[in-house]
N, C-alpha and C. Protein backbone atom coordinates (compact mmCIF):
# COMPACT_ATOMS: atom_id res chain seq x y z
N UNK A 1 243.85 238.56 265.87
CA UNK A 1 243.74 238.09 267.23
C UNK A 1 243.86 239.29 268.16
N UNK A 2 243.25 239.00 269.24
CA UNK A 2 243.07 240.73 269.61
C UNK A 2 243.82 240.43 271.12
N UNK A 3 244.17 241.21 271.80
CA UNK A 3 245.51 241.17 272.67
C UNK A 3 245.42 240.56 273.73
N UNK A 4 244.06 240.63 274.46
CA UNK A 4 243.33 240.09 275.57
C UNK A 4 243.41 238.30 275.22
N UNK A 5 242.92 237.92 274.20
CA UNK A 5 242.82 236.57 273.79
C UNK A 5 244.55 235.99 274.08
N UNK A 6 245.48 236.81 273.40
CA UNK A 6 246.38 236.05 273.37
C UNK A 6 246.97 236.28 274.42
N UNK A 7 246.91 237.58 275.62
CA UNK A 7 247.25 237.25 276.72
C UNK A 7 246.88 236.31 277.64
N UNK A 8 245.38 236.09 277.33
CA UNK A 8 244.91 234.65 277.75
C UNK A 8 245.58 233.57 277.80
N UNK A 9 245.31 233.57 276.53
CA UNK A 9 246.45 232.06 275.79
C UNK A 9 247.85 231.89 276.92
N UNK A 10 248.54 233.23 276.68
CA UNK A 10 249.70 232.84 277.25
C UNK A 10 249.75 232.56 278.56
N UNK A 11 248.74 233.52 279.24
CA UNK A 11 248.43 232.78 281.04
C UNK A 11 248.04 231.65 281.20
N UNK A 12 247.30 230.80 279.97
CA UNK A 12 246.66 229.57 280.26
C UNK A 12 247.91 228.80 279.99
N UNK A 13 248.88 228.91 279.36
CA UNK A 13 249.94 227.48 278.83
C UNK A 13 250.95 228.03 280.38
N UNK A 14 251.08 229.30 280.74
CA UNK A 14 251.69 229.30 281.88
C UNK A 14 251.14 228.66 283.15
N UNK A 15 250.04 229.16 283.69
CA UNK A 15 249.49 227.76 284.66
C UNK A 15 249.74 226.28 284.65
N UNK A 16 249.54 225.79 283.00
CA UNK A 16 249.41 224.50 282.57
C UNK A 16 250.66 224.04 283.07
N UNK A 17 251.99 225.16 282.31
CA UNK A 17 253.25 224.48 282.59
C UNK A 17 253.48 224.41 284.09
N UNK A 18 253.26 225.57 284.58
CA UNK A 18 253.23 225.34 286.27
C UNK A 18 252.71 224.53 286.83
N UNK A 19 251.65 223.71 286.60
CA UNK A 19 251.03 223.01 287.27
C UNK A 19 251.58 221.34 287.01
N UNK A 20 251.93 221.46 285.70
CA UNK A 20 253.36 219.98 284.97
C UNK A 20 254.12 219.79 286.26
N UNK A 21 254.95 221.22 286.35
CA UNK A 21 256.00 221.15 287.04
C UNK A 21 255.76 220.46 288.57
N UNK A 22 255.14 221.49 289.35
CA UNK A 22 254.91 221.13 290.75
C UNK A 22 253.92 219.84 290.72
N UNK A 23 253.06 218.92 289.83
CA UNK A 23 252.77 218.16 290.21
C UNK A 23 254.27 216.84 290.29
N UNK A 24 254.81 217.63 288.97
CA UNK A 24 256.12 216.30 289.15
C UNK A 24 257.01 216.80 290.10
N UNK A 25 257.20 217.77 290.75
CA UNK A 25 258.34 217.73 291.94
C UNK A 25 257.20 217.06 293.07
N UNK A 26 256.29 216.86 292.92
CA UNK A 26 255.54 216.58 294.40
C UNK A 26 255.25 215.02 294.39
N UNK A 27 255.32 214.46 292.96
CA UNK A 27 255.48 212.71 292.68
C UNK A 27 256.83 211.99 293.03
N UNK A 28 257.34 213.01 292.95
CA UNK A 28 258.96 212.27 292.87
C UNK A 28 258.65 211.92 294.72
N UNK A 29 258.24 212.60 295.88
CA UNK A 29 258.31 211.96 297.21
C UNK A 29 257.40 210.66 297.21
N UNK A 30 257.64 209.54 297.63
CA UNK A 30 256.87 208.17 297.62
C UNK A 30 255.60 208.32 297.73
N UNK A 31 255.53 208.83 299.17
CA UNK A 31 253.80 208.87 299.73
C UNK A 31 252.67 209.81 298.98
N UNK A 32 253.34 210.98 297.95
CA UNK A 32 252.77 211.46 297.18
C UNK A 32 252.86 211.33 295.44
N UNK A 33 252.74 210.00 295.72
CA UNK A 33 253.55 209.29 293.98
C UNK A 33 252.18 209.33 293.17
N UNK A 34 250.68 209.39 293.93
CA UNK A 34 249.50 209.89 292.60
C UNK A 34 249.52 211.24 291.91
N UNK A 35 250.68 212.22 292.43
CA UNK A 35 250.47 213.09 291.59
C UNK A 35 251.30 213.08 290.39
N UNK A 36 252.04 211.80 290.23
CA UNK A 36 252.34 211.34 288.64
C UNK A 36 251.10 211.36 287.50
N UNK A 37 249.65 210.69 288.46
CA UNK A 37 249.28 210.13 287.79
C UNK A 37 248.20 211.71 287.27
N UNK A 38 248.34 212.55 287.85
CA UNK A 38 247.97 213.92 287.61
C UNK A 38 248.75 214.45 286.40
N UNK A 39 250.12 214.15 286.72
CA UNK A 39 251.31 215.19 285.91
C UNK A 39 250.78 214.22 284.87
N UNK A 40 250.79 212.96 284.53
CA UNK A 40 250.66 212.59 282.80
C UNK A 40 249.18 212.89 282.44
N UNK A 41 248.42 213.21 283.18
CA UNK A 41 247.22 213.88 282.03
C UNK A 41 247.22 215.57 282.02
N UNK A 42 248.06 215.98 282.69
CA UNK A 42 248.76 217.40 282.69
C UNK A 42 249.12 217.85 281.42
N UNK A 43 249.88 216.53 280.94
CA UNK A 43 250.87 216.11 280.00
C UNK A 43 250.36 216.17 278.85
N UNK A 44 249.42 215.38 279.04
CA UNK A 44 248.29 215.15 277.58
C UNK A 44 247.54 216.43 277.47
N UNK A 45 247.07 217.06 278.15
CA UNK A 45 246.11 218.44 278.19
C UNK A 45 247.23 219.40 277.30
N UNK A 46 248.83 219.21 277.47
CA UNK A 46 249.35 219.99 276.99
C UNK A 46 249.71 219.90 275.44
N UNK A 47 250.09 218.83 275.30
CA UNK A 47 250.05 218.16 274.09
C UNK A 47 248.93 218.55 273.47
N UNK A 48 247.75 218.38 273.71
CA UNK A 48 246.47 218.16 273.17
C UNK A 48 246.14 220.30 272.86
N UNK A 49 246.85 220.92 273.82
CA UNK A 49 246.75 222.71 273.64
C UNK A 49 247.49 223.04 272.85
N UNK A 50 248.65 222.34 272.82
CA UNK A 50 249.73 222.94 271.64
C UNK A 50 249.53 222.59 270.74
N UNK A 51 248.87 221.11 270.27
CA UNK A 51 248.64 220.80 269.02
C UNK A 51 248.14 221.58 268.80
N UNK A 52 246.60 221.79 269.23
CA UNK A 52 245.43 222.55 268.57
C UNK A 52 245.96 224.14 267.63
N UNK A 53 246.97 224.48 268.94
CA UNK A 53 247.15 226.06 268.51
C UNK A 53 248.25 225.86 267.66
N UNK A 54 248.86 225.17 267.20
CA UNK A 54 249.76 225.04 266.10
C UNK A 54 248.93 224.63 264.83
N UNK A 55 248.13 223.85 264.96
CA UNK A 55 246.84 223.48 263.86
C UNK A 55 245.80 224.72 263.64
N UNK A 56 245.65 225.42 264.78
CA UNK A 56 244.93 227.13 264.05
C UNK A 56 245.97 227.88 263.56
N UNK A 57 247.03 227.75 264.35
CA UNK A 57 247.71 228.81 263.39
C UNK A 57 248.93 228.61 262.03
N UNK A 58 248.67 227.85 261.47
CA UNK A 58 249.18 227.02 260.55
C UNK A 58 248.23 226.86 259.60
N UNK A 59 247.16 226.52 259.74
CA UNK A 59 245.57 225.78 259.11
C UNK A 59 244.49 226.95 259.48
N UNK A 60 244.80 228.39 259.39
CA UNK A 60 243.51 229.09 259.33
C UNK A 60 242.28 228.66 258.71
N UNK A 61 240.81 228.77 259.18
CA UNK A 61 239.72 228.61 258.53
C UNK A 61 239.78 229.49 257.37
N UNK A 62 239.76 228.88 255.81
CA UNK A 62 239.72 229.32 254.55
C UNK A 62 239.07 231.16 254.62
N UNK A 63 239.11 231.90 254.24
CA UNK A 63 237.92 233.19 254.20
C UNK A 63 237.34 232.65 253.50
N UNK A 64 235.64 233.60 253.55
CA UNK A 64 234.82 233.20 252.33
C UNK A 64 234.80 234.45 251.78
N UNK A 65 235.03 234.43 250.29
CA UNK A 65 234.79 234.95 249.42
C UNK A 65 233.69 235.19 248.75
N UNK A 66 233.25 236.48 248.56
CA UNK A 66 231.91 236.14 247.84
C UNK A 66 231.57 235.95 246.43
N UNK A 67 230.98 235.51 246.44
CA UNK A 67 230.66 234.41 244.65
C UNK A 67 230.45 235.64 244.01
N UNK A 68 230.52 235.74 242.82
CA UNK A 68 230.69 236.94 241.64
C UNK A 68 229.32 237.28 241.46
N UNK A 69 228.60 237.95 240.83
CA UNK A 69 227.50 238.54 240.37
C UNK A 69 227.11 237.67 238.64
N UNK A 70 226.49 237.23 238.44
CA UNK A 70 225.86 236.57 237.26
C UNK A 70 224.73 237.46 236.81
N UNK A 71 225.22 238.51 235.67
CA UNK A 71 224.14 239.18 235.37
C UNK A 71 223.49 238.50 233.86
N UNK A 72 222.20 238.42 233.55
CA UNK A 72 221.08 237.67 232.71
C UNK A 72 221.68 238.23 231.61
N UNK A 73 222.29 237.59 231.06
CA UNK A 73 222.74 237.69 229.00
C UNK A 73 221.46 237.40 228.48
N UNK A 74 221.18 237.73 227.47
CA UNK A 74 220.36 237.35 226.18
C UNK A 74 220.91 236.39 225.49
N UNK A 75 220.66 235.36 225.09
CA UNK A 75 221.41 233.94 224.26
C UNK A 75 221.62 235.00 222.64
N UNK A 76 222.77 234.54 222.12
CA UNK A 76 223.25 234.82 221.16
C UNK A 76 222.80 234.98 220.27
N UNK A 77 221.59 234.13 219.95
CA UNK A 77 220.52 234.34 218.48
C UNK A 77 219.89 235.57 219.05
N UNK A 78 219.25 235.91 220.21
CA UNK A 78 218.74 236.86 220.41
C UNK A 78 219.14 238.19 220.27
N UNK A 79 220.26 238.46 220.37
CA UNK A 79 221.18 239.34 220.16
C UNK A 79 221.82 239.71 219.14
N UNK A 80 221.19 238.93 217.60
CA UNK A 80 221.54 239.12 216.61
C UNK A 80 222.88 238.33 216.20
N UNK A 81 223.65 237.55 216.79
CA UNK A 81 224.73 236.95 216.70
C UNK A 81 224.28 236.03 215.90
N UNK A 82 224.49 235.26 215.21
CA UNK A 82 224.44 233.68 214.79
C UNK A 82 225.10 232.95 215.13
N UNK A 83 226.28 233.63 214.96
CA UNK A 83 227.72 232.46 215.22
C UNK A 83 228.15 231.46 214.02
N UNK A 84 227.42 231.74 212.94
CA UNK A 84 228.23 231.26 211.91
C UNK A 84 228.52 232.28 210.70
């Protein structure tokens, strides 16, 4: 992960949480009680970021490996073998 990405990351869950916060100090006054209805999909966006990044980094995509080389044998009678 290269440094820029995860400084990303960390500015993006910092906004997110900032933005949790002050929408719920600004619900709690009556006349501004829809920004509850902001803070619970705030809520879910966060849920839904942390899962993910606990599921990449827990559950990396497998590497691929590359398949072996199969080089052309001669069948065994050919080769003088019998096998009995």
């Amino acid at each position: 992960m290269s440094r820029t990405a995860a400084a990303r990351r960390r500015r993006n869950l910092t906004n997110l949480a900032i933005f949790i916060i002050v929408t719920f100090l600004l619900g709690v006054f009556p006349p501004l009680r829809f920004f509850l209805w902001l803070n619970l999909v705030a809520d879910a966006a966060l849920i839904l970021y942390l899962g993910l990044a606990l599921y990449l980094a827990i559950w990396p995509p497998p590497e691929r490996e590359p398949m072996p080389m199969v080089h052309d044998m001669p069948p065994a009678a050919a080769a003088g073998d019998s096998g009995f």
